[in-house]
C-alpha atoms as a PDB file:
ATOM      1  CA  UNK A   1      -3.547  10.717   4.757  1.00  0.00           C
ATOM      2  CA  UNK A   2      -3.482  14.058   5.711  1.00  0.00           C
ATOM      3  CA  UNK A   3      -6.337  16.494   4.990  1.00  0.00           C
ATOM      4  CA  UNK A   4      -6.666  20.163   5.192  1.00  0.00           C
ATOM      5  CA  UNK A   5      -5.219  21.593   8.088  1.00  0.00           C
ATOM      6  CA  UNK A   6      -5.751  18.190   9.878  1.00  0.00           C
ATOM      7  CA  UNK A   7      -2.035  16.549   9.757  1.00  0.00           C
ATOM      8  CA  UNK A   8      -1.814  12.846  10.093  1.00  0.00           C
ATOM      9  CA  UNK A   9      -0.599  11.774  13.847  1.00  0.00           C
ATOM     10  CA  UNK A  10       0.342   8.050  13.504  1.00  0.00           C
ATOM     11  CA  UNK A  11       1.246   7.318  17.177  1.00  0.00           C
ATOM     12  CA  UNK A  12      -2.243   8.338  17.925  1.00  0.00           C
ATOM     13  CA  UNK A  13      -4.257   7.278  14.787  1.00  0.00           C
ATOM     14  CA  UNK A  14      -7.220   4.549  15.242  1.00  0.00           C
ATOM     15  CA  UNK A  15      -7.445   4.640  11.325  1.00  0.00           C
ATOM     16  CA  UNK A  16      -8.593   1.212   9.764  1.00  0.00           C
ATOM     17  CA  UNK A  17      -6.890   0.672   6.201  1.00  0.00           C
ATOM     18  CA  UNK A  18      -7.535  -2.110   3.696  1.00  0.00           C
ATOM     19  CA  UNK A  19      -3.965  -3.183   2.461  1.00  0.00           C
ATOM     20  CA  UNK A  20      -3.253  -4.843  -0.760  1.00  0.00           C
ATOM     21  CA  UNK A  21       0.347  -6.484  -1.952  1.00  0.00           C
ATOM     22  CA  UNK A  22       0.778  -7.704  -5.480  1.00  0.00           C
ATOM     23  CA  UNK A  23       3.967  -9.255  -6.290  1.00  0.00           C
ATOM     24  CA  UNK A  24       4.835  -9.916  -9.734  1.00  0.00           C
ATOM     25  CA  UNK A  25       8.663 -10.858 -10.024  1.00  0.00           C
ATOM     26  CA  UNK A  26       9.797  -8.854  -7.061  1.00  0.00           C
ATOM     27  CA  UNK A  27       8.786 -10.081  -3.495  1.00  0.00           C
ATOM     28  CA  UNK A  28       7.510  -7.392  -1.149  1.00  0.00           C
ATOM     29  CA  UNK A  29       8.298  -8.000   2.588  1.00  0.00           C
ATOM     30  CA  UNK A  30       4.825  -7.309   3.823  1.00  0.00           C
ATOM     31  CA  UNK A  31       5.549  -8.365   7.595  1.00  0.00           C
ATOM     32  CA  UNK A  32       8.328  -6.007   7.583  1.00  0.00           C
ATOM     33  CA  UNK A  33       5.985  -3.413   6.347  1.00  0.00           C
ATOM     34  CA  UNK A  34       3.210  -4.670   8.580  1.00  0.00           C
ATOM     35  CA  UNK A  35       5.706  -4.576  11.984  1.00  0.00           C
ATOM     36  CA  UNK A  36       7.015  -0.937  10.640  1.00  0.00           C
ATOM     37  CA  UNK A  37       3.413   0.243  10.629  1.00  0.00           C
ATOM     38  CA  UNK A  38       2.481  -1.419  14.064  1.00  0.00           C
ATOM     39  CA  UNK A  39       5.551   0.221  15.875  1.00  0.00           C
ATOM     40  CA  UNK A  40       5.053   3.662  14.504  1.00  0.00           C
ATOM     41  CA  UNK A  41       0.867   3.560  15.012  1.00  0.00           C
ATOM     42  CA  UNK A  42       0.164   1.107  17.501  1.00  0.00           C
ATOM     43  CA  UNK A  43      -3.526   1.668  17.321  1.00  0.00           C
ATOM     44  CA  UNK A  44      -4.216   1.806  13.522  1.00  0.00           C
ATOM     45  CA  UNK A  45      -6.009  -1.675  11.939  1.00  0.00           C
ATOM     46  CA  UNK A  46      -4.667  -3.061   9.311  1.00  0.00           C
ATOM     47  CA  UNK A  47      -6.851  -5.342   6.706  1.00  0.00           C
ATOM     48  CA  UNK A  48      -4.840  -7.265   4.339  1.00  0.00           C
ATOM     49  CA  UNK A  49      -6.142  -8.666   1.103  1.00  0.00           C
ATOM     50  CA  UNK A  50      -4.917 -10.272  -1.956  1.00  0.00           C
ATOM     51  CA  UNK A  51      -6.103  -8.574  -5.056  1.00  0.00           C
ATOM     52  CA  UNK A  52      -6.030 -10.921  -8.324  1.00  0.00           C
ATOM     53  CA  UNK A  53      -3.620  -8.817 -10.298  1.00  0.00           C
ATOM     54  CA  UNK A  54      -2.328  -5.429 -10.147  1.00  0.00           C
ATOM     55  CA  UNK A  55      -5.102  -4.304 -12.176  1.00  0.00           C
ATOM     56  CA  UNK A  56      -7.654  -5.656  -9.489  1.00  0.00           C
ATOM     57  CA  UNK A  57      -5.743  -3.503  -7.241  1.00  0.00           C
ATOM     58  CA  UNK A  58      -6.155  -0.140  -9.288  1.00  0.00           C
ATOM     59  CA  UNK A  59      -9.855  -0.945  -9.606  1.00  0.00           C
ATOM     60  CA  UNK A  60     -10.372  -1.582  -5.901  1.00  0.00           C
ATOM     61  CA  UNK A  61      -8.688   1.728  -5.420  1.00  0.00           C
ATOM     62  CA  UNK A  62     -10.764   3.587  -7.382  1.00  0.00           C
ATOM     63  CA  UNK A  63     -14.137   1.964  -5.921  1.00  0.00           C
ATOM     64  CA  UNK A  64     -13.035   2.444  -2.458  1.00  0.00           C
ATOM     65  CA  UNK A  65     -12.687  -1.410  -1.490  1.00  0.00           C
ATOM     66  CA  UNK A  66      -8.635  -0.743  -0.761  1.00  0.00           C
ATOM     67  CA  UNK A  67      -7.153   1.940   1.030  1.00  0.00           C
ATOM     68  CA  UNK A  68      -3.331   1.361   0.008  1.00  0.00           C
ATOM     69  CA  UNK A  69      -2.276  -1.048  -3.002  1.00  0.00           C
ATOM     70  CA  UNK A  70       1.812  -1.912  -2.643  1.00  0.00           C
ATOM     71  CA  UNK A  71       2.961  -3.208  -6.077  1.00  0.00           C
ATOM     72  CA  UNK A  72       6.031  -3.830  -8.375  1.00  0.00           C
ATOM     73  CA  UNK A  73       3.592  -2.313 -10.883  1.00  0.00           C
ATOM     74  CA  UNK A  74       3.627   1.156 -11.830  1.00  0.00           C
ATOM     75  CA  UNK A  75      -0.155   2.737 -12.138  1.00  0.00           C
ATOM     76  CA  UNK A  76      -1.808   2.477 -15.422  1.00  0.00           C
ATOM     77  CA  UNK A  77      -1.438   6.038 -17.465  1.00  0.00           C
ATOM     78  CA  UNK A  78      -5.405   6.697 -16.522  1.00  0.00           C
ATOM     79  CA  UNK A  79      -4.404   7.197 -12.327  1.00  0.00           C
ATOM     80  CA  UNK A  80      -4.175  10.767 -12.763  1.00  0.00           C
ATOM     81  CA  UNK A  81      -7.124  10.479  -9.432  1.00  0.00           C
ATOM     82  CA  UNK A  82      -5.138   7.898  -7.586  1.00  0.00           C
ATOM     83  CA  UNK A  83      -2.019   9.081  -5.634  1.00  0.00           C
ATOM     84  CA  UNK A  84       1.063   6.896  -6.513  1.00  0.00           C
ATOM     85  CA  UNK A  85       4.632   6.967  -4.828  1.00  0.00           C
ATOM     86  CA  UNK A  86       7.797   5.146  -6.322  1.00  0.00           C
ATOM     87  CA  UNK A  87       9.991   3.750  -3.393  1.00  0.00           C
ATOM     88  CA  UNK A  88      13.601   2.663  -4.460  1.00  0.00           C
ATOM     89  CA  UNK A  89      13.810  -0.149  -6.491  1.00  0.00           C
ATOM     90  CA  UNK A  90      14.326  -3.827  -4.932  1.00  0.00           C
ATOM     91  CA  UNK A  91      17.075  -5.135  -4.603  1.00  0.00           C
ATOM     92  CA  UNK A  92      17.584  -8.370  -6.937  1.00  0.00           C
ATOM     93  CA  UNK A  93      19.552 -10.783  -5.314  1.00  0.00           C
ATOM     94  CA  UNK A  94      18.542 -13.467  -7.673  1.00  0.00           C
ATOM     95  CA  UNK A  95      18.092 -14.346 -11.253  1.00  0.00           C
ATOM     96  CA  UNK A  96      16.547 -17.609 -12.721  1.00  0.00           C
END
């Protein structure tokens, strides 16, 4: 997000991002991710889609249509021009 010697302010961003979720067995609590973003950049937009798949996602990425892609699914081996972060596992708290 940040660029150069430009570092990213969120309290006073007006940034609009096109947000993705994919879920595939682990649930992602998107409105706790959407109220986190709100309260820490009040003035940022937030566009949420719903990509297919996870590999939708990656290709959306990679064209531009999506700005962040949150995912259970690590990147395919070919990202080496996406940026990727792993965030601490979910916690399972059931099995079927």
């Amino acid at each position: 997000i940040s660029t150069g010697s430009v570092v990213f302010d969120p309290a006073s961003s007006r940034a609009h991002w096109s947000v993705a979720c994919v879920e595939d067995f682990t649930e992602i609590d998107l409105d706790a991710c959407y109220a986190a973003i709100v309260m820490a950049a009040p003035a940022v937009r937030l566009d949420v889609v719903a990509p297919i798949d996870a590999q939708a996602g990656w290709a959306a990425l990679r064209s531009a249509r999506l700005d962040v892609l949150m995912s259970s699914v690590a990147p395919p081996e070919d990202a080496n021009d996406l940026h990727a972060e792993r965030y601490p596992d979910a916690l399972l708290t059931h099995a079927c």
